[in-house]
Structure formats: C-alpha cells, structure tokens
C-alpha atoms as a PDB file:
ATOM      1  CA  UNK A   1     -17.721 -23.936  31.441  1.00  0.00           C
ATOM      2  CA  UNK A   2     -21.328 -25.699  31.338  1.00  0.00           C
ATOM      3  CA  UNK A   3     -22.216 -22.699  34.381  1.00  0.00           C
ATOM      4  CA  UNK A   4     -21.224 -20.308  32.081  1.00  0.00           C
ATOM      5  CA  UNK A   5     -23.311 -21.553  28.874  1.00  0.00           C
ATOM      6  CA  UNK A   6     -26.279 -22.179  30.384  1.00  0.00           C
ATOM      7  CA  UNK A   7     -26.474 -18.252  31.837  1.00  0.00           C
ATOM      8  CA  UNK A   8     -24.991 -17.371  28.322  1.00  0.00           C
ATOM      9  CA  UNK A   9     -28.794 -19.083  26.968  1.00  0.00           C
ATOM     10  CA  UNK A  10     -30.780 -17.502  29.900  1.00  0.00           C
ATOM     11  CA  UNK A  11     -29.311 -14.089  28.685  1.00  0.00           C
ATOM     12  CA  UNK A  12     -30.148 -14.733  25.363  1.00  0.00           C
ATOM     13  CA  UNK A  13     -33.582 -15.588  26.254  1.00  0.00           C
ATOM     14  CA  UNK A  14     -33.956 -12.689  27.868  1.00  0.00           C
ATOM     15  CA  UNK A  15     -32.591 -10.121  25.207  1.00  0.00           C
ATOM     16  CA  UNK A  16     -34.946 -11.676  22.497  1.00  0.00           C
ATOM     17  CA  UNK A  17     -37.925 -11.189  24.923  1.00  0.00           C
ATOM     18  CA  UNK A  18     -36.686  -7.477  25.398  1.00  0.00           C
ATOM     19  CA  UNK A  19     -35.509  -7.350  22.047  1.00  0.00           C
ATOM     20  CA  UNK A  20     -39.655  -5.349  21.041  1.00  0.00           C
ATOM     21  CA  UNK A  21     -39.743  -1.618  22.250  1.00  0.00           C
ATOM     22  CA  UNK A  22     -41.784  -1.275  25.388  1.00  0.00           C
ATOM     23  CA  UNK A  23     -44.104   0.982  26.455  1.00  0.00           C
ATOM     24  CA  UNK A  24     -43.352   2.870  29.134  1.00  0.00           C
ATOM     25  CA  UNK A  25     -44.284   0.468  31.607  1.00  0.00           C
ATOM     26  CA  UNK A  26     -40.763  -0.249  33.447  1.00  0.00           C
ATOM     27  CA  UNK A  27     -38.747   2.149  35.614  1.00  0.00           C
ATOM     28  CA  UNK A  28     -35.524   3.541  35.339  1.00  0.00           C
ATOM     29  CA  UNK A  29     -33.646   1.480  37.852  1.00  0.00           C
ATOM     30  CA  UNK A  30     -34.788  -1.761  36.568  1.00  0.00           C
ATOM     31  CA  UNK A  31     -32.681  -4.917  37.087  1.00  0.00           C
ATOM     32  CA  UNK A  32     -31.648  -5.241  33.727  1.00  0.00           C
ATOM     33  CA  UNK A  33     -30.926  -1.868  32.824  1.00  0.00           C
ATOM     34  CA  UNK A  34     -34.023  -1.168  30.738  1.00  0.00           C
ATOM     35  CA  UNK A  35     -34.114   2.644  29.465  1.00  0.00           C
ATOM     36  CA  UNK A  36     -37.489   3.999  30.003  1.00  0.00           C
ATOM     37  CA  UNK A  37     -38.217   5.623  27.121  1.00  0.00           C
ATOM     38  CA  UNK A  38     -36.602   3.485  24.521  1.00  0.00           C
ATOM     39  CA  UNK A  39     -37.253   0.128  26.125  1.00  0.00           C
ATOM     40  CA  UNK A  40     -33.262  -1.104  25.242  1.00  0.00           C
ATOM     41  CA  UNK A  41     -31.638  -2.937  27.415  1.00  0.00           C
ATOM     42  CA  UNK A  42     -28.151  -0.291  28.426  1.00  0.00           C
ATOM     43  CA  UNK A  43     -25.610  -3.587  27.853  1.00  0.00           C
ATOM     44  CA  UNK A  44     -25.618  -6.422  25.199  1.00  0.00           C
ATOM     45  CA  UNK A  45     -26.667 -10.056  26.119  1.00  0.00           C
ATOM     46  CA  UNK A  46     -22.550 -10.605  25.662  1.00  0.00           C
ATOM     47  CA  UNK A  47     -21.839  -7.457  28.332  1.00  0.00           C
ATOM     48  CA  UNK A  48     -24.554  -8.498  31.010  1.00  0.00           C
ATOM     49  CA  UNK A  49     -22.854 -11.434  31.272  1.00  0.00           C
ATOM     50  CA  UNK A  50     -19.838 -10.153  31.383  1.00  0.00           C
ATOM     51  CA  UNK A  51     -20.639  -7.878  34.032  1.00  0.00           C
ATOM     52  CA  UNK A  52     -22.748 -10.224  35.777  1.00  0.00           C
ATOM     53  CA  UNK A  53     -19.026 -12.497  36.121  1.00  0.00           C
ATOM     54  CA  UNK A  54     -17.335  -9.256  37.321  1.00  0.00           C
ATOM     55  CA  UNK A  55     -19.717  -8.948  40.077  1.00  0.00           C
ATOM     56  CA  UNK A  56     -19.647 -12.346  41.007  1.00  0.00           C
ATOM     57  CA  UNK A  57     -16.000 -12.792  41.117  1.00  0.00           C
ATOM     58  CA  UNK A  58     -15.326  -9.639  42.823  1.00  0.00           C
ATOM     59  CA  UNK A  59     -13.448  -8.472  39.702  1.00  0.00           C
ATOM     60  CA  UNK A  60     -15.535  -4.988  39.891  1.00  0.00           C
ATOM     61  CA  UNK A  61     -17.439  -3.660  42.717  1.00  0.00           C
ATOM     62  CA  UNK A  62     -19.888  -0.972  42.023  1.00  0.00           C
ATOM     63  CA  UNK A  63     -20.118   2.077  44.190  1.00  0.00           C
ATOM     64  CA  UNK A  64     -23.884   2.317  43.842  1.00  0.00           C
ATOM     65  CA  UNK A  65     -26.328  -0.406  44.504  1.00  0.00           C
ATOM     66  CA  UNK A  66     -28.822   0.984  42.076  1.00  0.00           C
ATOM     67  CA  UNK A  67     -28.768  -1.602  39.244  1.00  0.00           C
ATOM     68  CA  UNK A  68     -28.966   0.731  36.739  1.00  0.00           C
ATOM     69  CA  UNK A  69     -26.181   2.857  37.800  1.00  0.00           C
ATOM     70  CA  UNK A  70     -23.524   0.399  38.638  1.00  0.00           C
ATOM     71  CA  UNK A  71     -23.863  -0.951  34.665  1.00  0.00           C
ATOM     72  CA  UNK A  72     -23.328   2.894  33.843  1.00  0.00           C
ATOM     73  CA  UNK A  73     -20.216   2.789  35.508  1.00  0.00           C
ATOM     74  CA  UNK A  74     -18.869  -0.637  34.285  1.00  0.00           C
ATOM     75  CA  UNK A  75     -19.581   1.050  30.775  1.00  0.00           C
ATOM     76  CA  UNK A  76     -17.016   4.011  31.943  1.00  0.00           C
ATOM     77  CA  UNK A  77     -14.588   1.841  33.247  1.00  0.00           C
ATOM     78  CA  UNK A  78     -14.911  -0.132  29.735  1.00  0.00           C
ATOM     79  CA  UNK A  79     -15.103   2.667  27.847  1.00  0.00           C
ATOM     80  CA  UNK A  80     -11.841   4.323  29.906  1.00  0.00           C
ATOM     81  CA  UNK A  81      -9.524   0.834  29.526  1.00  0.00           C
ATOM     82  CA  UNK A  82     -10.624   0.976  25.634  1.00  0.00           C
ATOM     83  CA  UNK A  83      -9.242   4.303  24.672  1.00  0.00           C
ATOM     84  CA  UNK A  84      -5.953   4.348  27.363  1.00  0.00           C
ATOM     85  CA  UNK A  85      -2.962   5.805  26.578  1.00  0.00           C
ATOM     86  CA  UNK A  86      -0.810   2.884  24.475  1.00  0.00           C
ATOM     87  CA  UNK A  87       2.893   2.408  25.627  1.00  0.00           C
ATOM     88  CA  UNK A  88       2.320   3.397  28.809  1.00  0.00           C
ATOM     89  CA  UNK A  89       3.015   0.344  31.735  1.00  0.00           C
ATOM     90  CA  UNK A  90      -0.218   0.535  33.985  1.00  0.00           C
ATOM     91  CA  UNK A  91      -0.482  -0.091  37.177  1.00  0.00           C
ATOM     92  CA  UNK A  92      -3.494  -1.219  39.653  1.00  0.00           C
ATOM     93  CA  UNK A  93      -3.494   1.709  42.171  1.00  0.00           C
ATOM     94  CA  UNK A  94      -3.522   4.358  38.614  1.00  0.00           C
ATOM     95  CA  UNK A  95      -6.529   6.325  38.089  1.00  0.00           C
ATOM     96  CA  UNK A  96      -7.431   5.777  34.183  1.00  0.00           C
ATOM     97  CA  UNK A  97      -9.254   8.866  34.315  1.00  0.00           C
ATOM     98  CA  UNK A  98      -6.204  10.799  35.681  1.00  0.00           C
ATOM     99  CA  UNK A  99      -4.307   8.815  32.820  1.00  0.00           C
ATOM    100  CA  UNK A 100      -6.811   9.679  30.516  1.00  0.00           C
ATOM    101  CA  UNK A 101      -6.356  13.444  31.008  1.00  0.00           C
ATOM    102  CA  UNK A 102      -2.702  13.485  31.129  1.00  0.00           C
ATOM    103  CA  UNK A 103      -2.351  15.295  34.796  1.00  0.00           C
ATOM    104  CA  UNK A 104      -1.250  11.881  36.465  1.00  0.00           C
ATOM    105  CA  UNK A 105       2.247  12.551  38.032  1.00  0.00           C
ATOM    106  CA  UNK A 106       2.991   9.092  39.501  1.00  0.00           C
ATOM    107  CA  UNK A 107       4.252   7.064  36.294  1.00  0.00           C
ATOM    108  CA  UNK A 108       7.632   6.990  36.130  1.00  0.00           C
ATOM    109  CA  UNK A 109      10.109   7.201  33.456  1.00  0.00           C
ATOM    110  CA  UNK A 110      10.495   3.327  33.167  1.00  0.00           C
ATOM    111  CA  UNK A 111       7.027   2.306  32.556  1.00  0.00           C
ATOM    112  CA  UNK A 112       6.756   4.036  29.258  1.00  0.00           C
ATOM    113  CA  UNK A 113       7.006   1.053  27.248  1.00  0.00           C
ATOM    114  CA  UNK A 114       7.720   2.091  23.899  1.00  0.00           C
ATOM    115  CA  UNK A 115       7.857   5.573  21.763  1.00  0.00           C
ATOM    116  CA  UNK A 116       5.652   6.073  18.890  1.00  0.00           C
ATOM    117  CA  UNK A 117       8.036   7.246  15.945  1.00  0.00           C
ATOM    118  CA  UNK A 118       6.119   8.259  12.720  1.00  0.00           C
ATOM    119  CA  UNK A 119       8.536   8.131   9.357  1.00  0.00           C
ATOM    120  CA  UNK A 120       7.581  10.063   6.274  1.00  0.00           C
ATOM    121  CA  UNK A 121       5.878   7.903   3.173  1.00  0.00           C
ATOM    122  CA  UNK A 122       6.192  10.972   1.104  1.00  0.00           C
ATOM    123  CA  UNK A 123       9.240  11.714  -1.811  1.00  0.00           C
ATOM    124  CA  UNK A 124      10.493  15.267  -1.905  1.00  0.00           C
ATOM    125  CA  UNK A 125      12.176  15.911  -5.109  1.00  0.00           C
ATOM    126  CA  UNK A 126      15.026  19.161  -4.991  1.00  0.00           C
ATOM    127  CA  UNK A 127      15.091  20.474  -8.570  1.00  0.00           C
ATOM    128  CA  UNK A 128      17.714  23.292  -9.923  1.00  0.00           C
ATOM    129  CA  UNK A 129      16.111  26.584  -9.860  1.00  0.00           C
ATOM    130  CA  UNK A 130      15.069  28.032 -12.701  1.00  0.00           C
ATOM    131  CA  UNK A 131      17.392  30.514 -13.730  1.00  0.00           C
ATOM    132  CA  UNK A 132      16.756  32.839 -16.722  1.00  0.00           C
ATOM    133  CA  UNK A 133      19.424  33.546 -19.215  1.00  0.00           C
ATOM    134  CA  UNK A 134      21.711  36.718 -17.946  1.00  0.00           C
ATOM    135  CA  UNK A 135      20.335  36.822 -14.578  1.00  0.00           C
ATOM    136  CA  UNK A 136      22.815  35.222 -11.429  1.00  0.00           C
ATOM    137  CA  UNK A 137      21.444  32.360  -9.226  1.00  0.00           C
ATOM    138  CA  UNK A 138      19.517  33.136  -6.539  1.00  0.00           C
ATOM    139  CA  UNK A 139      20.505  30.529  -3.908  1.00  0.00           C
ATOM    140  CA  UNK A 140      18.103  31.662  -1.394  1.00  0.00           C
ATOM    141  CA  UNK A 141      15.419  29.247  -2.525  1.00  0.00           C
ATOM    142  CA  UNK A 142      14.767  26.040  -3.497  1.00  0.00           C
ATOM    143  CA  UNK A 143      12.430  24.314  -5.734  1.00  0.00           C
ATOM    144  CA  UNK A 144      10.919  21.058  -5.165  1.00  0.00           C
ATOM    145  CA  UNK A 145       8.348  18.443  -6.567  1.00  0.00           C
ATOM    146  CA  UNK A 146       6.723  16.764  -3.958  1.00  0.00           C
ATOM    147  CA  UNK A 147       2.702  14.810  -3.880  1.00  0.00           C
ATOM    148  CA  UNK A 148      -0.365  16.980  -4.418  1.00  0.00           C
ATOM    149  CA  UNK A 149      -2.022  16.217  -1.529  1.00  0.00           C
ATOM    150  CA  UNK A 150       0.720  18.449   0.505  1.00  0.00           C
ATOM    151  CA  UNK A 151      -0.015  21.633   1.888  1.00  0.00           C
ATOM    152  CA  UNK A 152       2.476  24.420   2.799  1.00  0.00           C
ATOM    153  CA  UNK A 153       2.032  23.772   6.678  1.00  0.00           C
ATOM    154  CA  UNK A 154       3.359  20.574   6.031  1.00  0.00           C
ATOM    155  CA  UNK A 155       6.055  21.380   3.222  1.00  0.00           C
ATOM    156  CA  UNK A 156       7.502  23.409   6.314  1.00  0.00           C
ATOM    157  CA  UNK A 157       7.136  20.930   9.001  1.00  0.00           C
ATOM    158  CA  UNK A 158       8.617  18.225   6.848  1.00  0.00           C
ATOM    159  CA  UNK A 159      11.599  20.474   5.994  1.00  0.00           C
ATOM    160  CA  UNK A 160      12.320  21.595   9.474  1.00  0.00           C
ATOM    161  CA  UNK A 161      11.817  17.592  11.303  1.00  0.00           C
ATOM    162  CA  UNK A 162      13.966  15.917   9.142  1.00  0.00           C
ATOM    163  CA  UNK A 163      16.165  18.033   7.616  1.00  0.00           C
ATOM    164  CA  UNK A 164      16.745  21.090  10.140  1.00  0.00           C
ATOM    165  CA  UNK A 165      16.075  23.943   7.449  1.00  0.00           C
ATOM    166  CA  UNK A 166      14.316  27.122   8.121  1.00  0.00           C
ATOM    167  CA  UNK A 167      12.031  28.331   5.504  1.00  0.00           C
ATOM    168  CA  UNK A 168      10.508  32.136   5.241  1.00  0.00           C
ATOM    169  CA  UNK A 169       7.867  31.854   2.484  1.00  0.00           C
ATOM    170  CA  UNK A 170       6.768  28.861   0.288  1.00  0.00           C
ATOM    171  CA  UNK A 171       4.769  29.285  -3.150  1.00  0.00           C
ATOM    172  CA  UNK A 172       3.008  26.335  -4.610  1.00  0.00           C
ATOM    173  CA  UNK A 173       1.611  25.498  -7.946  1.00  0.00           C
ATOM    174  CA  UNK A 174       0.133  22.699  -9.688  1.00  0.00           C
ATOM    175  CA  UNK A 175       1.658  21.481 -13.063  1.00  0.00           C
ATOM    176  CA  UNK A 176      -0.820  19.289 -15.575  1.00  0.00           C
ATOM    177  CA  UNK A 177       0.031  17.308 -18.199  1.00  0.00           C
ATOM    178  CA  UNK A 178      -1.258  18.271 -21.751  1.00  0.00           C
ATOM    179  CA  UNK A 179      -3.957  16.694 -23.591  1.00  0.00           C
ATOM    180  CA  UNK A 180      -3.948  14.588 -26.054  1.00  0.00           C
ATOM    181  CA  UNK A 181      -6.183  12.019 -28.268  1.00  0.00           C
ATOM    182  CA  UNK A 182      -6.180   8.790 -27.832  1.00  0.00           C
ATOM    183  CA  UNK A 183      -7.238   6.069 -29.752  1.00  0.00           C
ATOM    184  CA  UNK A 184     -10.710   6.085 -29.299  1.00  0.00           C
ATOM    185  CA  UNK A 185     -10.307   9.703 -30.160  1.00  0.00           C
ATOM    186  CA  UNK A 186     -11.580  10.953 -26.732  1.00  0.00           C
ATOM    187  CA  UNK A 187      -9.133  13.841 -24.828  1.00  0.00           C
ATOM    188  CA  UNK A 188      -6.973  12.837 -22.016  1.00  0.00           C
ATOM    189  CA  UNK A 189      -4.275  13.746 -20.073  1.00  0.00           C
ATOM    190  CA  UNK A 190      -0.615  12.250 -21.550  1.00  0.00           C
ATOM    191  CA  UNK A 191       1.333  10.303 -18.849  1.00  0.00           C
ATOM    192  CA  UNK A 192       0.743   9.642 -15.559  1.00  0.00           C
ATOM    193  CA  UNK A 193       3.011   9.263 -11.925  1.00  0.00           C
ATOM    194  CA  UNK A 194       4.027  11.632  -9.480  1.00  0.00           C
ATOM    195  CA  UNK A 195       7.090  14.086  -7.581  1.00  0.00           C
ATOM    196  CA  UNK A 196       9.318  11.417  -8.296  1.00  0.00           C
ATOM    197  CA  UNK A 197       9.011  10.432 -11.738  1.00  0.00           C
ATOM    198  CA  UNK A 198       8.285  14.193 -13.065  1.00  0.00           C
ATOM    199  CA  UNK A 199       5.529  12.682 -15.024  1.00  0.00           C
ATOM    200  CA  UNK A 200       1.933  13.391 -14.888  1.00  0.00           C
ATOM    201  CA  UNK A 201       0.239  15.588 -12.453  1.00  0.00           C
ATOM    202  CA  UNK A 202       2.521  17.003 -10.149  1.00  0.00           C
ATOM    203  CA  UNK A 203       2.711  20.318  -7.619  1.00  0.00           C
ATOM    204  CA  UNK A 204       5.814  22.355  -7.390  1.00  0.00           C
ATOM    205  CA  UNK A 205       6.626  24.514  -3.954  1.00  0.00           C
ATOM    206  CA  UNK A 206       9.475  27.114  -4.236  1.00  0.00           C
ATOM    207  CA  UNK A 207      11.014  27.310  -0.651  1.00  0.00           C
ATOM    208  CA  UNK A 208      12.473  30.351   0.472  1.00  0.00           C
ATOM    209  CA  UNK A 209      15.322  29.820   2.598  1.00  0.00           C
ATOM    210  CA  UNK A 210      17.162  31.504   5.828  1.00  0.00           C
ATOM    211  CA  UNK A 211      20.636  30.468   4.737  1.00  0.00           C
ATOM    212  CA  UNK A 212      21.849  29.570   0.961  1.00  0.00           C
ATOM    213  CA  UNK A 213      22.018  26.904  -0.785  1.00  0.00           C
ATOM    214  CA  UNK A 214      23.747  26.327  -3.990  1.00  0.00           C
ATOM    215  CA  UNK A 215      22.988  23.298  -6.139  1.00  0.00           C
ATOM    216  CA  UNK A 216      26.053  20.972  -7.006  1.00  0.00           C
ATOM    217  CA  UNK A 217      27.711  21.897  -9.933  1.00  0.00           C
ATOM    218  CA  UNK A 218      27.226  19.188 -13.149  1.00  0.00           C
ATOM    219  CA  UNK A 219      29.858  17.327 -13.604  1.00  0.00           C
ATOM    220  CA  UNK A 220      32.300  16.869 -16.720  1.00  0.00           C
ATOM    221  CA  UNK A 221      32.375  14.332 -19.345  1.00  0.00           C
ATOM    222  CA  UNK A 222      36.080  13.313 -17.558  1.00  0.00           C
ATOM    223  CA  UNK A 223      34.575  13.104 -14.259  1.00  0.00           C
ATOM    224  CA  UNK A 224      31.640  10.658 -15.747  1.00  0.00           C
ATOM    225  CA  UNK A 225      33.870   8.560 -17.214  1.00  0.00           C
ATOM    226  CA  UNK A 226      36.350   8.218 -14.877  1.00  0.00           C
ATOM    227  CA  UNK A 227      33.717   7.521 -11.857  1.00  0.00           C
ATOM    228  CA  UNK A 228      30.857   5.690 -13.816  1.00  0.00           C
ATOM    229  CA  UNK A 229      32.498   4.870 -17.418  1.00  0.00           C
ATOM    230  CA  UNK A 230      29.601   6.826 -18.612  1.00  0.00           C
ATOM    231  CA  UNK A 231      30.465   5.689 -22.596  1.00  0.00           C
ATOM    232  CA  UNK A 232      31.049   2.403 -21.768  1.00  0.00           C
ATOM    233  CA  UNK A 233      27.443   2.088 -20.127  1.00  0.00           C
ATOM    234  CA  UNK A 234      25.488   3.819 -23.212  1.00  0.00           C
ATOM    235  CA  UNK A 235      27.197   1.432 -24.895  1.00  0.00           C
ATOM    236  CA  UNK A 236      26.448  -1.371 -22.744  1.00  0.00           C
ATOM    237  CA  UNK A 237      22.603  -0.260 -23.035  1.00  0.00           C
ATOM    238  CA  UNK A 238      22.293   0.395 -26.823  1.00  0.00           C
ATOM    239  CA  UNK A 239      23.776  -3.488 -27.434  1.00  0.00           C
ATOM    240  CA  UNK A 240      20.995  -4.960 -24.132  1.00  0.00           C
ATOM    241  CA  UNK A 241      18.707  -2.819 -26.525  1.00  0.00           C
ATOM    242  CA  UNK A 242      20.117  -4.321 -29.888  1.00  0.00           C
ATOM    243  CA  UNK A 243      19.919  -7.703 -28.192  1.00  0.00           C
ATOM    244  CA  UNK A 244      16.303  -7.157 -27.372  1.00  0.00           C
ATOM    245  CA  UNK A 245      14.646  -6.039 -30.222  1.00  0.00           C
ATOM    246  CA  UNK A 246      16.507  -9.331 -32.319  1.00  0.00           C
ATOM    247  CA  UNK A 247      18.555  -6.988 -35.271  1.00  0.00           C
ATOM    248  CA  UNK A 248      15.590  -4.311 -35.407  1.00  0.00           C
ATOM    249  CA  UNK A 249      17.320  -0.733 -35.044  1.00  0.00           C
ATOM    250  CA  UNK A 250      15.819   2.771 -35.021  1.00  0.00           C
ATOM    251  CA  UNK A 251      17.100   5.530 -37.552  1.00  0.00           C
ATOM    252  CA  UNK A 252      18.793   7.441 -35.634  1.00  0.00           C
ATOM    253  CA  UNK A 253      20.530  11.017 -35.747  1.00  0.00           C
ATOM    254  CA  UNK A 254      22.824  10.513 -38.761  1.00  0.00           C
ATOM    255  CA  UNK A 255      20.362   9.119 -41.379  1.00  0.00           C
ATOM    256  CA  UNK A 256      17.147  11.777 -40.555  1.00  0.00           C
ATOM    257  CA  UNK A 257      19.162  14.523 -38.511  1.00  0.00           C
ATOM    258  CA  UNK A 258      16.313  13.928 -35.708  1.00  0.00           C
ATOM    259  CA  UNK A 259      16.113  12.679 -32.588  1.00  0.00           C
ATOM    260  CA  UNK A 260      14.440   9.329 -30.664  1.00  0.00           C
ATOM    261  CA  UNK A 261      12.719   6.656 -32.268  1.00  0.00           C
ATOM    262  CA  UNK A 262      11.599   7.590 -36.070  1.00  0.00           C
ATOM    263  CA  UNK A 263       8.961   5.111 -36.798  1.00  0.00           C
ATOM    264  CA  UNK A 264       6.673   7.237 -38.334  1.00  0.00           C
ATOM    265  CA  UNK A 265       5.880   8.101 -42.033  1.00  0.00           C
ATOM    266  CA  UNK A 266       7.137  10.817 -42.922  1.00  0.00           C
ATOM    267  CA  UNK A 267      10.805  10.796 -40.675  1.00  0.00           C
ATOM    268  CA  UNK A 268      11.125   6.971 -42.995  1.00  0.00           C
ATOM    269  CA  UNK A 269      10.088   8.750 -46.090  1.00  0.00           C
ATOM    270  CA  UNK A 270      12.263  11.247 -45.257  1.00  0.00           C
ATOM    271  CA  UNK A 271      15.373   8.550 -45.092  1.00  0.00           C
ATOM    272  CA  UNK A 272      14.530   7.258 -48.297  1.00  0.00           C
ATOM    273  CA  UNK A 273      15.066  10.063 -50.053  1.00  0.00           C
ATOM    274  CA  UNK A 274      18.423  10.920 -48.344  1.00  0.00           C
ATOM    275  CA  UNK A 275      19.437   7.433 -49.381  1.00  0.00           C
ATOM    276  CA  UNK A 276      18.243   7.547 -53.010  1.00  0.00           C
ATOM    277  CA  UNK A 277      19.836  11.320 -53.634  1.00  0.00           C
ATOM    278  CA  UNK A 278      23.161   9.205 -52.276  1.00  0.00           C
ATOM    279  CA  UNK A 279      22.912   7.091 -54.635  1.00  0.00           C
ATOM    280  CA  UNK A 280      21.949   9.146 -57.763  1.00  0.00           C
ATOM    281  CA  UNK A 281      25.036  11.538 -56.755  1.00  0.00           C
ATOM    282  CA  UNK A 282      27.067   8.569 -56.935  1.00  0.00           C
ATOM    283  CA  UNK A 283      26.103   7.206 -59.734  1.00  0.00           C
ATOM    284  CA  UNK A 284      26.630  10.839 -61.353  1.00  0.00           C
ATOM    285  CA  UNK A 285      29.885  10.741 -60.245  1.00  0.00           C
ATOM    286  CA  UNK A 286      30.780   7.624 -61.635  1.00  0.00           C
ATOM    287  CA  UNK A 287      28.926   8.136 -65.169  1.00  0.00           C
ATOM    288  CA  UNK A 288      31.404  11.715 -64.931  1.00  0.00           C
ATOM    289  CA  UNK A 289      34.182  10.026 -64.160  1.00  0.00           C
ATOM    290  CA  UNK A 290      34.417   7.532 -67.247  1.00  0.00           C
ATOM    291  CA  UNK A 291      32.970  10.853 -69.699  1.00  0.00           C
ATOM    292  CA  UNK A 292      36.545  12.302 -68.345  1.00  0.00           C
ATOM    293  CA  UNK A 293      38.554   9.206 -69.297  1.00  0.00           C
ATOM    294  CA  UNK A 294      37.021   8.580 -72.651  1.00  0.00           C
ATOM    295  CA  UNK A 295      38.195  12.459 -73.310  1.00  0.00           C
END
C-alpha cells in the first residue's frame, strides 16, 4: 500500500509539471506518452499508474515495445472491456473484439447470463368508434388514445409485440383542450392529463385492422345491478359525499331541471323563483278554497 502511494505522488508530480502545453520539443514515442503537437500526456496520472501496475504484474503485456504504442493499446483493451456486450459470460481465451462485432462463434448457449426484456411504460386507451347516426359499425378499425410523443411506427410495433394484431393503415390526430380565462384573466388551456384520463392534450390513432373487431356490447341496468349493485353504490357515494361536505347539498335536477353542481347565480336565482311561484300557487289555492266554502 505505502509502494503504491508514493508512485501515486511521483505521478502526480509529474502530470502537474506536464500539466503547461509544450512546444514541440519532445518526440512522439516519449516515455510518458507525450503527444507532439498538443504536449498532453495520452493517459491520466490515475491510468499511468494503472498501467504502469499492469505491466509490472504481468497483468497486460504489450505487443510493441514502443512506449507510446503499448499505452495506445491498453486504451483499446480499456476502451473494448468498457463497452462489452452485458449478459454475456466471458471467458479468458475470447477475443473482445470478435465479441464486440458479434461474429464470435465459440460462446455457447449457457454463458448468456441473462435476457434483456423491455416492458412498455406507455397506456393505450381502446375507445368505441365513432359511429354516425344511420350508418352500421365498421369493425374493421379501432380507435385509440394513447401519449403524444408516439409515432405510427411505434403504434404498430406496440400493437403487433404485445398484442399479436395486424394493422393496414393508422391515422393520427392531435386533440386540444379549449381555452379559457382564468383568474388573472390571461388565456389557457382547461384541464390537463393524458390517453388515460381523456383530459387535456391528447392524440388519437384510428387503426385499421386485418380481422374485425367488435366492441362489447353495454350492458343493462339488470346486468349492473345484479354484478356490481350499481344503485346501491350511487347511493353509497352520494351519502360518503353528504357525509363530506357536513349537511351542504347541491340543487340538483328536480329543483332547477339542470344538471351538476348549480352554485352559480343565476341556476340559485333561478330556484328561488320556482320555490316562491310554489308557494304563491298554494297560497291561491288555499285563499280559493275558503272563497268556495263561504259560498
């Protein structure tokens, strides 16, 4: 350990000696690997001594006894081990260059170590087709949302790896969302998400395909209820919603004849009115009533 700091400091020395450009004053096959015309020394004061240890230990034995040279080729060999094949079981008697370029034919099957196996991180959304009133489904495409950074090479490539289907054409358009103001009254775009929420910017690609498809049928109100007791879970949700918002309700459906929440001005106006002509009408019929029994 002491040997090998005290040639650590003696390289170190010498690279901030070196560390100036020279003139052209030193040849090209000096010991320390000096370029001639940019005076920079061909390994770092970390790599000379690395190499220097290689030599010394027999670890790597140069084929040229020009100085310069034989730290060219422990660069290679460096530079070869650094970008190998991964998952591959080496052996000593391999040629990394042969490796390298693929046309080794000595590794067997068992020294693959592992295969890579890339996954998808992208959603593909299948929508129903849009069908226009009196026409007959065309089930010979498909329409799906899917992230706008997708291009049709890889809408096809996608659909054939993982899912086995064929397609013949593929059309793709991008969908915005509309502006609106906000409260610093500056223009923006409403919403935001992506193919899987349906929300915010999103690009559409109509797939044709080599054998049909129809999209599943929607099911029944029967067929809800008796696999999801659809009621009872609306009215599960409206009471967790009841419960949440502590006895504050929205106006619904029956008291402005609109639908959502009705918050604003003119839908509660609008309820206050219906209420009040309620009240006159039964306060007419009352008052019409007790004119009839007085007669």
């Amino acid at each position: 350990m002491r040997i090998f700091i005290i040639a650590r400091k003696q390289l170190q020395d010498i690279a901030y000696k070196d560390s100036k450009p020279l003139k052209l004053t030193r040849k090209l096959n000096d010991p320390h690997g000096q370029f001639e015309y940019t005076g920079k020394s061909l390994l770092t004061p970390r790599e000379e001594l690395r190499f220097r240890l290689a030599v010394s230990t027999n670890a790597f034995t140069p084929s040229s006894q020009n100085e310069l040279e034989a730290r060219r080729e422990w660069v290679e060999k460096q530079r070869e081990w650094r970008y190998r094949l991964r998952g591959i079981k080496y052996n000593k008697d391999d040629d990394l260059k042969s490796i390298k370029d693929g046309s080794i034919s000595t590794l067997n099957q068992f020294n693959l170590v592992g295969l890579p196996v890339f996954l998808p991180n992208i959603t593909f959304r299948l929508m129903r087709n849009h069908t226009p009133a009196g026409k007959e489904y065309n089930p010979y495409f498909a329409t799906f949302r899917i992230p706008r950074s997708l291009t049709k090479q890889d809408i096809r490539s996608y659909l054939l790896a993982v899912y086995g289907v064929r397609s013949t054409w593929i059309h793709t358009d991008l969908y915005q969302p509309r502006l609106v103001r906000g409260m610093n009254m500056r223009w923006k775009r409403k919403g935001r998400g992506d193919a899987t929420t349906g929300r915010g910017f999103y690009k559409r690609a109509l797939v044709g395909l080599e054998e049909p498809f129809y999209f599943p049928d929607e099911p029944t109100r029967e067929e809800l209820e008796n696999k999801y007791a659809y009621s009872e879970r609306e009215w599960m949700t409206r009471r967790m919603l009841m419960a949440f918002q502590k006895g504050w309700r929205w106006r619904g459906v029956q008291e402005t004849g609109q639908r959502g929440a009705t918050q604003r001005l003119p839908n509660v106006l609008k309820a206050v009115s219906i209420r009040r002509a309620q009240r006159e009408e039964a306060i007419a019929d009352q008052v019409e009533k007790i004119r009839q029994m007085r007669l």
